[in-house]
N, C-alpha and C. Protein backbone atom coordinates (compact mmCIF):
# COMPACT_ATOMS: atom_id res chain seq x y z
N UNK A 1 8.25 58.44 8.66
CA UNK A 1 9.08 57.57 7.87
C UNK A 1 9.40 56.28 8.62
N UNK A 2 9.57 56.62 9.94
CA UNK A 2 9.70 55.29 10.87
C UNK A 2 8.76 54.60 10.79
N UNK A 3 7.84 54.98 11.12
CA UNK A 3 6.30 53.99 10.96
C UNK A 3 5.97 53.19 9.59
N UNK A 4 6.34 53.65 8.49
CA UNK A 4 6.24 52.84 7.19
C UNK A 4 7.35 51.97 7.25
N UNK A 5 8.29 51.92 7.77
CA UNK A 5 9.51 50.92 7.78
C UNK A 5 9.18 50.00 8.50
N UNK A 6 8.35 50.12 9.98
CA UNK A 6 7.86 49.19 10.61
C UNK A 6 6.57 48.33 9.99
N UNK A 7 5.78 48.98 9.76
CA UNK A 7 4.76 48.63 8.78
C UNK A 7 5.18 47.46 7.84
N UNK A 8 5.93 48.07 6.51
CA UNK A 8 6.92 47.29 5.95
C UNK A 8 7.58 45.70 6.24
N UNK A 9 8.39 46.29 7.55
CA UNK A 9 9.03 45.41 8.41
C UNK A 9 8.21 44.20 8.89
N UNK A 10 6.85 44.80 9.30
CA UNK A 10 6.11 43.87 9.93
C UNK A 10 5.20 42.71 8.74
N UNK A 11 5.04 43.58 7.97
CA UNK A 11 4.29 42.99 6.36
C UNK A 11 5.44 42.20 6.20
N UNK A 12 6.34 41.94 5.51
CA UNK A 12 7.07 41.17 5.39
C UNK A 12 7.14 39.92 6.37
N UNK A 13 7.55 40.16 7.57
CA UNK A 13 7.38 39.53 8.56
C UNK A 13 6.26 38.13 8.60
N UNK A 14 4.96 38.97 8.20
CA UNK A 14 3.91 38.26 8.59
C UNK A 14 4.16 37.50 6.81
N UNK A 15 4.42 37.67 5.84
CA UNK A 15 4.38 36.69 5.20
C UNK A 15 5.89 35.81 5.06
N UNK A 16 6.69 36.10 5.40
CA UNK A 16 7.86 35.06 6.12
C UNK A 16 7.02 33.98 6.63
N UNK A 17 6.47 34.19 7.55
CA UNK A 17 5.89 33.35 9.09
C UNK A 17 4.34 32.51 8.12
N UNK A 18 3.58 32.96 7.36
CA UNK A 18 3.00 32.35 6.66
C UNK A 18 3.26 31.29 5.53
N UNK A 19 4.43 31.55 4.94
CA UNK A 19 5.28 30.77 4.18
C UNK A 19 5.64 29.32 5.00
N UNK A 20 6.47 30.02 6.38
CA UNK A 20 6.72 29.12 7.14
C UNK A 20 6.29 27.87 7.49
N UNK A 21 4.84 28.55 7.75
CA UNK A 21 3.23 27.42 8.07
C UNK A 21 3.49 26.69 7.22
N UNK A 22 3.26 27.43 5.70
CA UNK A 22 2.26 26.50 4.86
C UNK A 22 3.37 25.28 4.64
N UNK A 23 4.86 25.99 4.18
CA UNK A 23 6.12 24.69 4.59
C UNK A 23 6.15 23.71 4.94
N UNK A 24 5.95 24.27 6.41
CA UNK A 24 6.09 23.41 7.21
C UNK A 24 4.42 21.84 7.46
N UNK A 25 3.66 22.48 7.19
CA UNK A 25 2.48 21.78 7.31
C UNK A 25 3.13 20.92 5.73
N UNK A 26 3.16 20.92 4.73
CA UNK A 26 3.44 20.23 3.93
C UNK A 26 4.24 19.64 3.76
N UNK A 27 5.40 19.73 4.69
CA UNK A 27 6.16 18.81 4.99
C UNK A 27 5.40 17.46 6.17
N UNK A 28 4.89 18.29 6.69
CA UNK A 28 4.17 17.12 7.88
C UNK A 28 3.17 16.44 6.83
N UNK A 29 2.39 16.69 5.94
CA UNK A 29 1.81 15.49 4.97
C UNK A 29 2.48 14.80 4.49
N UNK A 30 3.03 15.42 3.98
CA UNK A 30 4.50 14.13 3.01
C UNK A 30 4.72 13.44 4.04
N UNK A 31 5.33 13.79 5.09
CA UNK A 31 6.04 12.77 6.21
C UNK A 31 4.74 11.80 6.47
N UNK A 32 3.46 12.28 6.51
CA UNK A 32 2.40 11.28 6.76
C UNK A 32 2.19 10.14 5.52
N UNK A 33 2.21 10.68 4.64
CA UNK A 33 2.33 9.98 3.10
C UNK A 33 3.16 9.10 3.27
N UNK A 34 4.36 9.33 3.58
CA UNK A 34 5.40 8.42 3.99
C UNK A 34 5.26 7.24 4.77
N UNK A 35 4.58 7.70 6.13
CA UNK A 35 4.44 6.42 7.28
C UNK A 35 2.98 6.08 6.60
N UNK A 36 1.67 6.60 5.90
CA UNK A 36 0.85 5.59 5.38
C UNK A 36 1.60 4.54 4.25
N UNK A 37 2.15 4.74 3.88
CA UNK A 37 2.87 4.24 2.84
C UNK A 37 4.08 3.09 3.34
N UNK A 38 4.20 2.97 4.58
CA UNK A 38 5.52 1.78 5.02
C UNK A 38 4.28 1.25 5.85
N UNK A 39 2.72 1.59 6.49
CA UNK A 39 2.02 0.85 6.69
C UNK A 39 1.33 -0.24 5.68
N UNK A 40 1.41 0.23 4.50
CA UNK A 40 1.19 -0.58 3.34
C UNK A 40 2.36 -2.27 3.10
N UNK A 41 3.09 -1.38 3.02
CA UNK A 41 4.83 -1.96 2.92
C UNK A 41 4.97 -3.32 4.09
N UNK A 42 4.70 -2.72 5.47
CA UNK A 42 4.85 -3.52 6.45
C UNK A 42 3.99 -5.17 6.16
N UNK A 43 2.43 -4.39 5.92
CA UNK A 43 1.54 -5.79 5.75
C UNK A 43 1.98 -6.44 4.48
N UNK A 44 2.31 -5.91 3.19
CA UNK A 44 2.64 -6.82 2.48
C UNK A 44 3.92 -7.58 2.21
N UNK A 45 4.93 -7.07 3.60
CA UNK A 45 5.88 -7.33 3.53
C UNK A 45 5.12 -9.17 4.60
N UNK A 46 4.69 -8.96 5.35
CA UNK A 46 3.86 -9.67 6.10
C UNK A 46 3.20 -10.78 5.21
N UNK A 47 2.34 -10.50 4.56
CA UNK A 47 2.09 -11.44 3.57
C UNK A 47 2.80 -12.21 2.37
N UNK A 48 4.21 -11.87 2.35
CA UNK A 48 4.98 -11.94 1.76
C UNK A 48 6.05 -13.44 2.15
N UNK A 49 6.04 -12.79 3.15
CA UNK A 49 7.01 -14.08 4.38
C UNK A 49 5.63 -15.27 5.02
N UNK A 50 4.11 -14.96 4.82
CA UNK A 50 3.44 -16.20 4.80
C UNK A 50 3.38 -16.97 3.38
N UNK A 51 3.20 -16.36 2.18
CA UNK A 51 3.22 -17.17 0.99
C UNK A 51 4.09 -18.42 0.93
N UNK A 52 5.40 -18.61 1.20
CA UNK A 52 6.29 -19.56 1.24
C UNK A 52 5.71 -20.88 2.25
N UNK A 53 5.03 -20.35 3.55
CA UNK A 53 4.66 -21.89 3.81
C UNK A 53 3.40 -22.25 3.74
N UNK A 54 2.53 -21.02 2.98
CA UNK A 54 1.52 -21.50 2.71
C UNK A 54 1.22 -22.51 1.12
N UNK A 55 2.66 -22.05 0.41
CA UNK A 55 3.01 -23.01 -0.80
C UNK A 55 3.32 -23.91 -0.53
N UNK A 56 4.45 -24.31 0.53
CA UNK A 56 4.97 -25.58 0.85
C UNK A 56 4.10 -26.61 1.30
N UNK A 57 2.48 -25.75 2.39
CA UNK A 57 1.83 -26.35 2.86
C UNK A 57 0.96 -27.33 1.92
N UNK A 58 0.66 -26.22 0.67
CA UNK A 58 -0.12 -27.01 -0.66
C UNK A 58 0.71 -27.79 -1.31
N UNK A 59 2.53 -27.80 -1.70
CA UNK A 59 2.66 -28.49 -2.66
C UNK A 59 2.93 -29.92 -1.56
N UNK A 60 2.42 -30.47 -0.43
CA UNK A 60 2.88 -31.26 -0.03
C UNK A 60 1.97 -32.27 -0.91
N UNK A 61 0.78 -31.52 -0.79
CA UNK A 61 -0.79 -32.62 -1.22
C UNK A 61 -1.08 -32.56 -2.42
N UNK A 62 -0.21 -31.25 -3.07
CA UNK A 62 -0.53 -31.22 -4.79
C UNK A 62 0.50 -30.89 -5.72
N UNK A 63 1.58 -32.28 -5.69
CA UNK A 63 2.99 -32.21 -6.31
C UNK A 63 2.93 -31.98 -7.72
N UNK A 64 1.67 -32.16 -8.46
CA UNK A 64 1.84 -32.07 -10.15
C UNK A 64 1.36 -30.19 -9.99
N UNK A 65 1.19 -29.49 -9.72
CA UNK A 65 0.47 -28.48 -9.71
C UNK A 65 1.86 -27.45 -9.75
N UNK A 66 2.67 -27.40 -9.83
CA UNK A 66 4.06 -26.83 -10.61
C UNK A 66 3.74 -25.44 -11.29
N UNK A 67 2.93 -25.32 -12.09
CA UNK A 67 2.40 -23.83 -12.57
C UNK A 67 2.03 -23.16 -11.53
N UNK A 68 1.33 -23.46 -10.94
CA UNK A 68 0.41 -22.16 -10.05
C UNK A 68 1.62 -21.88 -8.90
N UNK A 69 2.61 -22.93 -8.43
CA UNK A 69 3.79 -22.70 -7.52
C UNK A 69 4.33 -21.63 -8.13
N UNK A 70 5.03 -22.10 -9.60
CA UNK A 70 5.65 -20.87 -10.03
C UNK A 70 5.43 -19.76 -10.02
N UNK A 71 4.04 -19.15 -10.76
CA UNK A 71 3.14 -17.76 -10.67
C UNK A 71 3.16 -17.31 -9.18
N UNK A 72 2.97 -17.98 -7.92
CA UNK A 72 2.59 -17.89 -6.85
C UNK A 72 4.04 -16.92 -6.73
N UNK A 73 5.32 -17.96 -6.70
CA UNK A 73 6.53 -17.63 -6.26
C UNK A 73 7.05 -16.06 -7.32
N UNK A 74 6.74 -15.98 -8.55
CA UNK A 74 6.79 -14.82 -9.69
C UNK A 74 6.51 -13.61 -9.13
N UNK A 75 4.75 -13.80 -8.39
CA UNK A 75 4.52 -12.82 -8.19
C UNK A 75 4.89 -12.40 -6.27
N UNK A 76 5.27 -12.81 -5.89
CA UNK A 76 5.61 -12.90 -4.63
C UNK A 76 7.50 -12.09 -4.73
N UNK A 77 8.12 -12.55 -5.88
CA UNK A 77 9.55 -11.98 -6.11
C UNK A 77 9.19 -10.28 -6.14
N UNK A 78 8.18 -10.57 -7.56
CA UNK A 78 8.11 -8.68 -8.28
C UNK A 78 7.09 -7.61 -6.86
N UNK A 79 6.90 -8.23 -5.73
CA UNK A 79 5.84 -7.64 -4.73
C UNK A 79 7.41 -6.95 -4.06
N UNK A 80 8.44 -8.36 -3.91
CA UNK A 80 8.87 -7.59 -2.84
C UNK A 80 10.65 -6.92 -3.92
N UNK A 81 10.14 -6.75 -4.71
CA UNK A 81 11.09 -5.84 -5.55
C UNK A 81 10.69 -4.64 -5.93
N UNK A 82 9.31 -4.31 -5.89
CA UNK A 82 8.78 -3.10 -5.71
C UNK A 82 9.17 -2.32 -5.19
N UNK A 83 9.42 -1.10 -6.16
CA UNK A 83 9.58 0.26 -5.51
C UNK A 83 9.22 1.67 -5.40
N UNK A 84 7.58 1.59 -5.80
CA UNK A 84 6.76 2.36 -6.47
C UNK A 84 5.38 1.75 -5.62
N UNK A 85 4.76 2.88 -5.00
CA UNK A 85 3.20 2.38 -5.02
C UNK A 85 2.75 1.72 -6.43
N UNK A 86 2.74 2.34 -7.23
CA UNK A 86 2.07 1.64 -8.29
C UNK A 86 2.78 0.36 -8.64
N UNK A 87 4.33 0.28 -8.50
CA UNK A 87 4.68 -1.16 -8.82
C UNK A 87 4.17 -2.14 -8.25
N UNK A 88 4.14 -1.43 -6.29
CA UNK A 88 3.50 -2.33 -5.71
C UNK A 88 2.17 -2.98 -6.07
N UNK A 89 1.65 -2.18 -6.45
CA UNK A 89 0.16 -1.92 -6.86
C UNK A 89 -0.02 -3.22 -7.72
N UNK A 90 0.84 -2.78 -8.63
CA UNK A 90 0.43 -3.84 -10.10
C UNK A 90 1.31 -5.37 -9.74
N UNK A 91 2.06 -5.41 -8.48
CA UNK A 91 2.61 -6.63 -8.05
C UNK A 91 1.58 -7.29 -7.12
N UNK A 92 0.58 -6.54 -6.39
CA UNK A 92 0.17 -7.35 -5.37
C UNK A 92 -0.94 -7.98 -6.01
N UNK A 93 -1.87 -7.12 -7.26
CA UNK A 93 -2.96 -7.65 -7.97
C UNK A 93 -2.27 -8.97 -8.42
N UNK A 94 -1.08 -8.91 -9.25
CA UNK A 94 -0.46 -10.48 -9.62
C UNK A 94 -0.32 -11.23 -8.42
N UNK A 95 0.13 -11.07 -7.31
CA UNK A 95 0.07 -11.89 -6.29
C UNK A 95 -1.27 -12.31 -6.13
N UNK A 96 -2.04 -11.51 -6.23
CA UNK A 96 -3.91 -11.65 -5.07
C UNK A 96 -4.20 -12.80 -6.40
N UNK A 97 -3.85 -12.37 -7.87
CA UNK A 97 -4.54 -13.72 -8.69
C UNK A 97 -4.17 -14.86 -8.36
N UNK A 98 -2.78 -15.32 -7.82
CA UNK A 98 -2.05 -15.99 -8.38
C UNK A 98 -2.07 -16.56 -7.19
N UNK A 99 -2.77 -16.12 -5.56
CA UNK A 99 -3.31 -16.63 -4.87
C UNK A 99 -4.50 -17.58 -5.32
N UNK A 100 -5.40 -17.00 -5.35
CA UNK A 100 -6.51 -17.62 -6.11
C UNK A 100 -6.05 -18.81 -6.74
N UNK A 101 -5.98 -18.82 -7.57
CA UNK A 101 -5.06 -19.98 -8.50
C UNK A 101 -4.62 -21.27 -7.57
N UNK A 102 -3.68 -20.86 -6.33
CA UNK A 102 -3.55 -21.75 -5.64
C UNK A 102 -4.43 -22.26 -4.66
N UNK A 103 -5.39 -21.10 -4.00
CA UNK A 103 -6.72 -21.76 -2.96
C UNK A 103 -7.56 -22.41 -3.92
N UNK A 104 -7.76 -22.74 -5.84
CA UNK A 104 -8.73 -23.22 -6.23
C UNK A 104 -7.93 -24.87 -6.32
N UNK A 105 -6.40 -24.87 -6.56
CA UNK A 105 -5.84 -25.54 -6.24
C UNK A 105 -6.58 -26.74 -5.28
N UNK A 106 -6.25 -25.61 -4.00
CA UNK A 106 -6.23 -26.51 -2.59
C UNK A 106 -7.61 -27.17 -2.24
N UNK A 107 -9.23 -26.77 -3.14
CA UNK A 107 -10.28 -26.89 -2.72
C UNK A 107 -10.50 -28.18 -3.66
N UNK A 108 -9.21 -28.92 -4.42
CA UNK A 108 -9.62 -30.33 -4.91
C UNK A 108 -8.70 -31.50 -3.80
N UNK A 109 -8.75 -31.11 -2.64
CA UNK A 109 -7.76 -31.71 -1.86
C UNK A 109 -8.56 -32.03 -0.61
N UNK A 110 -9.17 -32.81 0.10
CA UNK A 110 -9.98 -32.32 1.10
C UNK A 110 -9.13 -32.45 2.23
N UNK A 111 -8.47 -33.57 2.46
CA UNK A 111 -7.37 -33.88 3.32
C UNK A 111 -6.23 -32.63 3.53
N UNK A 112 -5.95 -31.62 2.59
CA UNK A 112 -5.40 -30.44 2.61
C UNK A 112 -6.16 -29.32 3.33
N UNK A 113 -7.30 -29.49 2.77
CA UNK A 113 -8.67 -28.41 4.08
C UNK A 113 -8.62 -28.88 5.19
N UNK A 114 -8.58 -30.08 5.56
CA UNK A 114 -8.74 -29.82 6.72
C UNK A 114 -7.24 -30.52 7.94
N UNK A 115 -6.13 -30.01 7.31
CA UNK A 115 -4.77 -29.67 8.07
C UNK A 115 -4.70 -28.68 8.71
N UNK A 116 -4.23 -28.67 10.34
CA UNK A 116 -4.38 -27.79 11.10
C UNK A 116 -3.45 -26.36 10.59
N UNK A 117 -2.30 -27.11 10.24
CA UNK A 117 -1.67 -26.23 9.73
C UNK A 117 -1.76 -25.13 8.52
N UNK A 118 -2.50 -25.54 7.45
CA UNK A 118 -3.15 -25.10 6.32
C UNK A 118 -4.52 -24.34 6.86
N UNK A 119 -5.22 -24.27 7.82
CA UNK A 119 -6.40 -23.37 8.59
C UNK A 119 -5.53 -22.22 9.09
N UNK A 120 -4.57 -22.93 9.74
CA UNK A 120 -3.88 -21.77 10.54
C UNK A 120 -3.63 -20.76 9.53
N UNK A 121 -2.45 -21.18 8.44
CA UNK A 121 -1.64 -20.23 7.43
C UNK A 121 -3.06 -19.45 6.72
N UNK A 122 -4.21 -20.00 6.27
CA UNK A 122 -5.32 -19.47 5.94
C UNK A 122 -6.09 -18.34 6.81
N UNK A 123 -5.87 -18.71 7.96
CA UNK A 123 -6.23 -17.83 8.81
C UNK A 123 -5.60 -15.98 9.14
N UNK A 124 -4.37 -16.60 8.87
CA UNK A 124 -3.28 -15.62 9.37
C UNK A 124 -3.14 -14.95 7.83
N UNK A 125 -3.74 -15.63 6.65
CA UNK A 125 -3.76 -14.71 5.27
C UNK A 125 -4.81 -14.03 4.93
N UNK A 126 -6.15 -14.42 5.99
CA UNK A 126 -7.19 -13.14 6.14
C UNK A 126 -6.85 -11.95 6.76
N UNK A 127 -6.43 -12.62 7.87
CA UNK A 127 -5.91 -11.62 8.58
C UNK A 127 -5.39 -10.41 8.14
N UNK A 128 -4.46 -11.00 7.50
CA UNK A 128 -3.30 -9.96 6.53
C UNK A 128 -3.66 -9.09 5.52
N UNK A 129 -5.00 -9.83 4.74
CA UNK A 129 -5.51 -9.62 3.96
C UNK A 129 -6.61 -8.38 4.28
N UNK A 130 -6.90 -7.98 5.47
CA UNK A 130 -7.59 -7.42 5.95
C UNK A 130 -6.60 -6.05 6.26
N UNK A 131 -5.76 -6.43 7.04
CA UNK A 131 -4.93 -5.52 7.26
C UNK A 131 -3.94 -4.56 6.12
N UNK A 132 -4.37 -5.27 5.09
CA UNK A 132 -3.54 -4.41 3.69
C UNK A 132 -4.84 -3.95 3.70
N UNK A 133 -5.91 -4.13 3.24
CA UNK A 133 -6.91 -3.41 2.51
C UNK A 133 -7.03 -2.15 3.85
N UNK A 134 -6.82 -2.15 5.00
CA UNK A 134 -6.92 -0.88 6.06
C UNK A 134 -5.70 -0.23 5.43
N UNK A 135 -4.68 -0.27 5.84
CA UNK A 135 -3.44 0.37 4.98
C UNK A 135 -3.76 0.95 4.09
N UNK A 136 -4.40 0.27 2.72
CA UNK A 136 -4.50 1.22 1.13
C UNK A 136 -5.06 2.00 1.53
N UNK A 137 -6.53 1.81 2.61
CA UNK A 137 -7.49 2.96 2.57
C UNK A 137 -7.04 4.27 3.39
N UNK A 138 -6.04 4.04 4.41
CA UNK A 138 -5.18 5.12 5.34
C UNK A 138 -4.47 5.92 4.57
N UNK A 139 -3.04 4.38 3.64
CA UNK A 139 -2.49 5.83 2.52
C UNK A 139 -3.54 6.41 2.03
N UNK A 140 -4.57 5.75 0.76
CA UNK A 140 -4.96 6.39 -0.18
C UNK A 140 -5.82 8.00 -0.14
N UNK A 141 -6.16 7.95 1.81
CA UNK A 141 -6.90 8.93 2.24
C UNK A 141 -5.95 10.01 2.69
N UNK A 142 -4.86 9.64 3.22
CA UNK A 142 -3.32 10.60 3.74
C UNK A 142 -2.70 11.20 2.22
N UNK A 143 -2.62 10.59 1.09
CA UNK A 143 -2.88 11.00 -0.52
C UNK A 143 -3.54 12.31 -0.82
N UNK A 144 -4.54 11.58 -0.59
CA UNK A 144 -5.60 12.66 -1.32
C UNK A 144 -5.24 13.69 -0.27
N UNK A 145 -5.49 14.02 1.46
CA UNK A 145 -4.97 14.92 1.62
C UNK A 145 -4.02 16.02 1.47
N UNK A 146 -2.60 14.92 1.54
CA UNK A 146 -1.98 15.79 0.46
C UNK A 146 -1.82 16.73 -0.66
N UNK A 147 -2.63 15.53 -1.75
CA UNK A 147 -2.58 16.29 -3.00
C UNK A 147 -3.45 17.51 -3.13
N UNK A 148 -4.74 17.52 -2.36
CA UNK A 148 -5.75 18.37 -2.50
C UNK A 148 -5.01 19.56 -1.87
N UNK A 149 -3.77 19.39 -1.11
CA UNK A 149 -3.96 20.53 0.14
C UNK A 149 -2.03 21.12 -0.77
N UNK A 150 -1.99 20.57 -1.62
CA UNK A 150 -0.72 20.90 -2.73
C UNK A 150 -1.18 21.76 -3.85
N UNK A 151 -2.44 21.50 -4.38
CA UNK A 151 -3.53 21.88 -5.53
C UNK A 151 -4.29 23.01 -4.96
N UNK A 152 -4.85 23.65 -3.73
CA UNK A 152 -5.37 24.80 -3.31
C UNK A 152 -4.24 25.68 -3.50
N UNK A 153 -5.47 26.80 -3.39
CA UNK A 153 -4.37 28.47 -3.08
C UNK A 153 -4.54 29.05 -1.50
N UNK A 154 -3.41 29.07 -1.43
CA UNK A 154 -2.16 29.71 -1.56
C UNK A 154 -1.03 28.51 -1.28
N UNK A 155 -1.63 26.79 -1.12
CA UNK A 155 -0.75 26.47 -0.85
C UNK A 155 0.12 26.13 -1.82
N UNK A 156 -0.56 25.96 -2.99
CA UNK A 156 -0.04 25.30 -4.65
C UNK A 156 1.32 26.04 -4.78
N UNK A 157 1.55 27.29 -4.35
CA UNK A 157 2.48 28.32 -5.01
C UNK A 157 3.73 28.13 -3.92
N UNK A 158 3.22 27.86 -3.17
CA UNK A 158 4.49 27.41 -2.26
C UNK A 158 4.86 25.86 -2.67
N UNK A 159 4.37 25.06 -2.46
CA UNK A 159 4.47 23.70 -3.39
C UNK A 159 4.98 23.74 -4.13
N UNK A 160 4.60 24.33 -5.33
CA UNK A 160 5.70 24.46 -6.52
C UNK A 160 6.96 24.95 -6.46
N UNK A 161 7.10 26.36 -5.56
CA UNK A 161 8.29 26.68 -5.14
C UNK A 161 9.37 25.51 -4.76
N UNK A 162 8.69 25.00 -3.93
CA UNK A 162 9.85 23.86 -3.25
C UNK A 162 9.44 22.73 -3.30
N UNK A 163 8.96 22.35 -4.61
CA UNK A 163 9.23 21.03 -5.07
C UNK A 163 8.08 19.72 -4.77
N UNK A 164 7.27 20.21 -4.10
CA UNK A 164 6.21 19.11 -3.80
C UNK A 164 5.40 18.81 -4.56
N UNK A 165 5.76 17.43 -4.87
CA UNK A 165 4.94 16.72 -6.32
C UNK A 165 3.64 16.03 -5.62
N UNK A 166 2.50 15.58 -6.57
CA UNK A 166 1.81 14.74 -6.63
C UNK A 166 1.75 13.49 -5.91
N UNK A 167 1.59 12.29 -5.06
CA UNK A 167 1.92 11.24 -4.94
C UNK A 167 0.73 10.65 -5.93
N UNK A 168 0.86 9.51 -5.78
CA UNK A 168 -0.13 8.24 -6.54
C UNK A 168 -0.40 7.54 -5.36
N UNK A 169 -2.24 6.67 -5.94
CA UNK A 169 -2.88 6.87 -5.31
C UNK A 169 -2.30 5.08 -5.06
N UNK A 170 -2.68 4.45 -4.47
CA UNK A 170 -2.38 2.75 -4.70
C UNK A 170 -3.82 2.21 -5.12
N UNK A 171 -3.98 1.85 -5.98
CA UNK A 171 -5.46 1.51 -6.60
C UNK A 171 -5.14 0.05 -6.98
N UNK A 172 -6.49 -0.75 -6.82
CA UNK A 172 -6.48 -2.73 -7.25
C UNK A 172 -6.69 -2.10 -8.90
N UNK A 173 -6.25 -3.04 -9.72
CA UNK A 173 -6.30 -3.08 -11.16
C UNK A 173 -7.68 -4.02 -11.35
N UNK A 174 -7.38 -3.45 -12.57
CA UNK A 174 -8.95 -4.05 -12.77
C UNK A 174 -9.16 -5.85 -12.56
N UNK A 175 -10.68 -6.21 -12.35
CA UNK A 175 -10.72 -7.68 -11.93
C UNK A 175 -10.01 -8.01 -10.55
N UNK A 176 -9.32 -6.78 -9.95
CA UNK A 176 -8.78 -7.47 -8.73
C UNK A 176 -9.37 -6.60 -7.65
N UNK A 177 -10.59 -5.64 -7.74
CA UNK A 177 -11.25 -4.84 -7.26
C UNK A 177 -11.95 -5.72 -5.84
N UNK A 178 -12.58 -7.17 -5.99
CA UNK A 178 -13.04 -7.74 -5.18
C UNK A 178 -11.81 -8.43 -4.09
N UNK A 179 -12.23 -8.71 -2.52
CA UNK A 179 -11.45 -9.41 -2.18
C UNK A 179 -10.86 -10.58 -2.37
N UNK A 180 -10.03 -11.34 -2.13
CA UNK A 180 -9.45 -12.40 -2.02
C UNK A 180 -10.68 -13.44 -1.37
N UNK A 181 -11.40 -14.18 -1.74
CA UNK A 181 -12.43 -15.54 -0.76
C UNK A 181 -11.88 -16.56 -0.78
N UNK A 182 -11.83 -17.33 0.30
CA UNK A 182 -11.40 -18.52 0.66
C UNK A 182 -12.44 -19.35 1.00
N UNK A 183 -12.67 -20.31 0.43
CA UNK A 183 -13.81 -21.02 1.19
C UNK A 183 -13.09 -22.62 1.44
N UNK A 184 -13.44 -23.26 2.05
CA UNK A 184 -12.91 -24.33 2.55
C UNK A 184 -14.02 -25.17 3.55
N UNK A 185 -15.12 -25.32 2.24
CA UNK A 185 -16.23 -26.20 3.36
C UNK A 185 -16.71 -27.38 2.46
């Protein structure tokens, strides 16, 4: 009778301590989900605080051009009012157009191409521009880990137990699939 109690005892035991794992490992994705996700945040917070003098830099040389400032500044507000991957999502595609808009701007200006200062801010918005598209691809891959490893068995049933949802993925909307090009020659 002792020996089935231990038995028992120990069965239990071992799925306590398995529970534990799978817990605990799914808490360590989320927490990764999390820091891919303020790596996102960081760069476009980054690109965010260059837009302003890279506008100021254009409206010096192109004062009637008032629309594309506005859109520029519109979508630059709803980026950093975001509070949703996907808001972000659908704020930065309005930003990335509304970039555009202003580098087609700047390519009827030649005296604007070639300001040291306007290379520089151009420079430092590849940059950036580079460094978000690494970010989406870190979250979007720390994501899918997640979700896939929420959606298997045996971990799904613990997941559901305690609450671990789905995240979303950060995806470009359509037409904004290609990068940002700058040309300036």
């Amino acid at each position: 009778m002792n020996n089935v109690f231990y038995w028992i005892l120990g069965i239990i035991g071992l799925i306590v301590a398995f529970i534990w794992f799978v817990y605990n490992s799914l808490v360590v994705l989320r927490m990764r989900v999390n820091e891919a996700w303020s790596g996102i945040d960081v760069q476009l917070k980054r690109r965010t605080d260059l837009i302003p003098n890279l506008v100021e830099t254009v409206k010096g040389y192109a004062k009637h051009e008032k629309e594309v400032f506005e859109n520029v500044t519109k979508a630059r507000s709803a980026l950093m009012g975001a509070n949703t991957p996907m808001d972000a999502a659908k704020a930065d595609n309005m930003l990335t157009g509304a970039l555009k808009s202003l580098f087609a701007v700047a390519e009827n200006y030649p005296e604007l191409k070639a300001s040291d200062n306007f290379k520089d801010l151009q420079r430092q918005l590849e940059d950036t521009e580079d460094k978000v598209a690494y970010a989406r691809q870190f979250y979007n891959q720390t994501v899918m880990d997640y979700n896939t490893r929420i959606a298997l068995f045996p971990h799904v049933v613990i997941a559901n137990t305690f609450g671990f949802t789905k995240e979303e993925f950060f995806e470009a909307g359509e037409g904004q699939r290609e990068a940002v090009k700058v040309k300036f020659t």
